[in-house]
C-alpha atoms as a PDB file:
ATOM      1  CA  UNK A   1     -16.673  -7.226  -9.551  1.00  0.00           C
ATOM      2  CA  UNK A   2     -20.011  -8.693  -8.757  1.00  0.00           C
ATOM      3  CA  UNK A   3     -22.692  -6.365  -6.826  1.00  0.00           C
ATOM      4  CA  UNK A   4     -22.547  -8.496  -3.939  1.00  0.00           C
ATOM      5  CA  UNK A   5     -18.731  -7.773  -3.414  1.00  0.00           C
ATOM      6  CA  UNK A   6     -19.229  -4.514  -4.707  1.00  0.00           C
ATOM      7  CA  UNK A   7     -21.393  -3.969  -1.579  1.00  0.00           C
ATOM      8  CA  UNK A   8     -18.994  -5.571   0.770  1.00  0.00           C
ATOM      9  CA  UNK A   9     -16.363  -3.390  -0.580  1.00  0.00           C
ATOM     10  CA  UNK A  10     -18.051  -0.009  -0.012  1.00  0.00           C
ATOM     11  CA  UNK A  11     -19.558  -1.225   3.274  1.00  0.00           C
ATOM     12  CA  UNK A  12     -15.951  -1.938   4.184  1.00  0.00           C
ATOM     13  CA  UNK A  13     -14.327   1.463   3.286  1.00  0.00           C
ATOM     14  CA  UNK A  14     -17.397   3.047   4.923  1.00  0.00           C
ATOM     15  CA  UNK A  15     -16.462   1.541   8.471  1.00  0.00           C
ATOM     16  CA  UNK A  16     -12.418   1.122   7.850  1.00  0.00           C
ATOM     17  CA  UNK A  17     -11.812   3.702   5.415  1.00  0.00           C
ATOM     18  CA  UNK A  18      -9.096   4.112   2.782  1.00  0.00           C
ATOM     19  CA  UNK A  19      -6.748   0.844   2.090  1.00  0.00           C
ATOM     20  CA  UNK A  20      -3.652   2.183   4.446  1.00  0.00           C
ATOM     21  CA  UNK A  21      -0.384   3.885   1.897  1.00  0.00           C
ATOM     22  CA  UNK A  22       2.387   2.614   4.684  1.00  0.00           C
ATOM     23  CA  UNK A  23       3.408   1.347   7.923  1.00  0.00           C
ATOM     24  CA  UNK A  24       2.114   3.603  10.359  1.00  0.00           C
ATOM     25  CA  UNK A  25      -1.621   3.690   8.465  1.00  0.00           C
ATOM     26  CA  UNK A  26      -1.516  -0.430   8.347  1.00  0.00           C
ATOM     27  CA  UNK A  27      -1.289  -0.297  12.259  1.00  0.00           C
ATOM     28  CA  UNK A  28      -3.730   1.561  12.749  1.00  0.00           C
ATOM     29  CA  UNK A  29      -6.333  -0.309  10.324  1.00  0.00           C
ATOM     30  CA  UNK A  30      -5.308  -3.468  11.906  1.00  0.00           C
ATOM     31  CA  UNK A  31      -6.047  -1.398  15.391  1.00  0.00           C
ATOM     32  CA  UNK A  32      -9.224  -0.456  14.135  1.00  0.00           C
ATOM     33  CA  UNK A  33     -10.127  -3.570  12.729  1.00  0.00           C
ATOM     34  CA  UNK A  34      -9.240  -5.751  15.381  1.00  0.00           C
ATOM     35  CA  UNK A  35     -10.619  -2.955  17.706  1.00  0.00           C
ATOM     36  CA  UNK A  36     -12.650  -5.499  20.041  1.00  0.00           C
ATOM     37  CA  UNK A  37      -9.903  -8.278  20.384  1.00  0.00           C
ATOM     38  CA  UNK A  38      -8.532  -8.905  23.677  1.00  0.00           C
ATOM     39  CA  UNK A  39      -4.561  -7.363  24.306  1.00  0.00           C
ATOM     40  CA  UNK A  40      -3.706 -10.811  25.148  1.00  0.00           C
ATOM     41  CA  UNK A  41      -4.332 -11.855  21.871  1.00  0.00           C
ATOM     42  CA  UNK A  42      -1.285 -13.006  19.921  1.00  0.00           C
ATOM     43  CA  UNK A  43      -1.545 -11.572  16.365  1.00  0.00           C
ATOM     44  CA  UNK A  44       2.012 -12.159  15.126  1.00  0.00           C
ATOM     45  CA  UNK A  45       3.623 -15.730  16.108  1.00  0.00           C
ATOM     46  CA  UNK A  46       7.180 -15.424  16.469  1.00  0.00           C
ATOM     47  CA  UNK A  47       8.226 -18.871  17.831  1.00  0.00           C
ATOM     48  CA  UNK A  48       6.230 -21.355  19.378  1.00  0.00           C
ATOM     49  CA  UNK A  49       7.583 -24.466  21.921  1.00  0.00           C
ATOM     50  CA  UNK A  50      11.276 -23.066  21.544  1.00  0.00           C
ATOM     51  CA  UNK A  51      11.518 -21.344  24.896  1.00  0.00           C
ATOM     52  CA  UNK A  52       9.522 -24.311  26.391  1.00  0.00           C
ATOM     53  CA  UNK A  53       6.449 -26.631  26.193  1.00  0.00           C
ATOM     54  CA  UNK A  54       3.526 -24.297  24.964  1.00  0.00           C
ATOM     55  CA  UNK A  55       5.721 -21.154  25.128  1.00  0.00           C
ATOM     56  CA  UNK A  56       4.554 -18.345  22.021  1.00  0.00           C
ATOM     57  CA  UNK A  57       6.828 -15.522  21.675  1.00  0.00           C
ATOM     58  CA  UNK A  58       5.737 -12.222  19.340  1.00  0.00           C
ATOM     59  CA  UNK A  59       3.262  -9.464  19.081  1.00  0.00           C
ATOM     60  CA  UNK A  60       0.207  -9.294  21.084  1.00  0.00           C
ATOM     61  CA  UNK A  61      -2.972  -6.406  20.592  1.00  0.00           C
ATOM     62  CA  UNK A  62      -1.673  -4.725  23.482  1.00  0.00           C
ATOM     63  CA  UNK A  63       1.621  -4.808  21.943  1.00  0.00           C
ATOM     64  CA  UNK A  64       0.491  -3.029  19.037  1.00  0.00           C
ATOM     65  CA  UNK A  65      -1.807  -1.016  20.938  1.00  0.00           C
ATOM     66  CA  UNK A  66       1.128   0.507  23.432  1.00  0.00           C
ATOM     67  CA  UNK A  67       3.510   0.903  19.884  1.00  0.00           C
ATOM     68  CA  UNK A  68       0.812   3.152  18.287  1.00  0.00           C
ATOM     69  CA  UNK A  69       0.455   5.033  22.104  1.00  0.00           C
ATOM     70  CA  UNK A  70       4.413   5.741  21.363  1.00  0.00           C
ATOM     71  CA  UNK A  71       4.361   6.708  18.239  1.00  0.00           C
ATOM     72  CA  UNK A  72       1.711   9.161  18.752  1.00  0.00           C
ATOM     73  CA  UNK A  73       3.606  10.688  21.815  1.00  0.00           C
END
């Protein structure tokens, strides 16, 4: 690995931490990752145009957001 990516590695696990060992640990990197996006924003595209003319179905930030809430609960 070059020293440049070597850098970017360790700066990454610095502000991220460990790579995540299952499901509930890859939600909340993503969460923590994605920390400043917008709820609104769609990060997992289920369908797009089938339930009409610029209608996206899936998972949004806040959907992910309100799924971690529950699980932690």
């Amino acid at each position: 690995m070059s020293r440049s990516m070597d850098r970017i590695r360790r700066e990454v696990m610095e502000q991220y931490g460990d790579e995540p060992a299952d499901a509930l640990e890859a939600l909340a990197h993503v969460l923590k990752v994605f920390a400043d996006e917008d709820d609104s924003s769609l990060v997992v595209e289920a369908t797009n145009n089938i339930y009409g003319q610029g209608v996206r179905t899936g998972l949004t930030m806040g959907d992910l957001r309100e799924i971690a809430a529950r699980l932690q609960s």
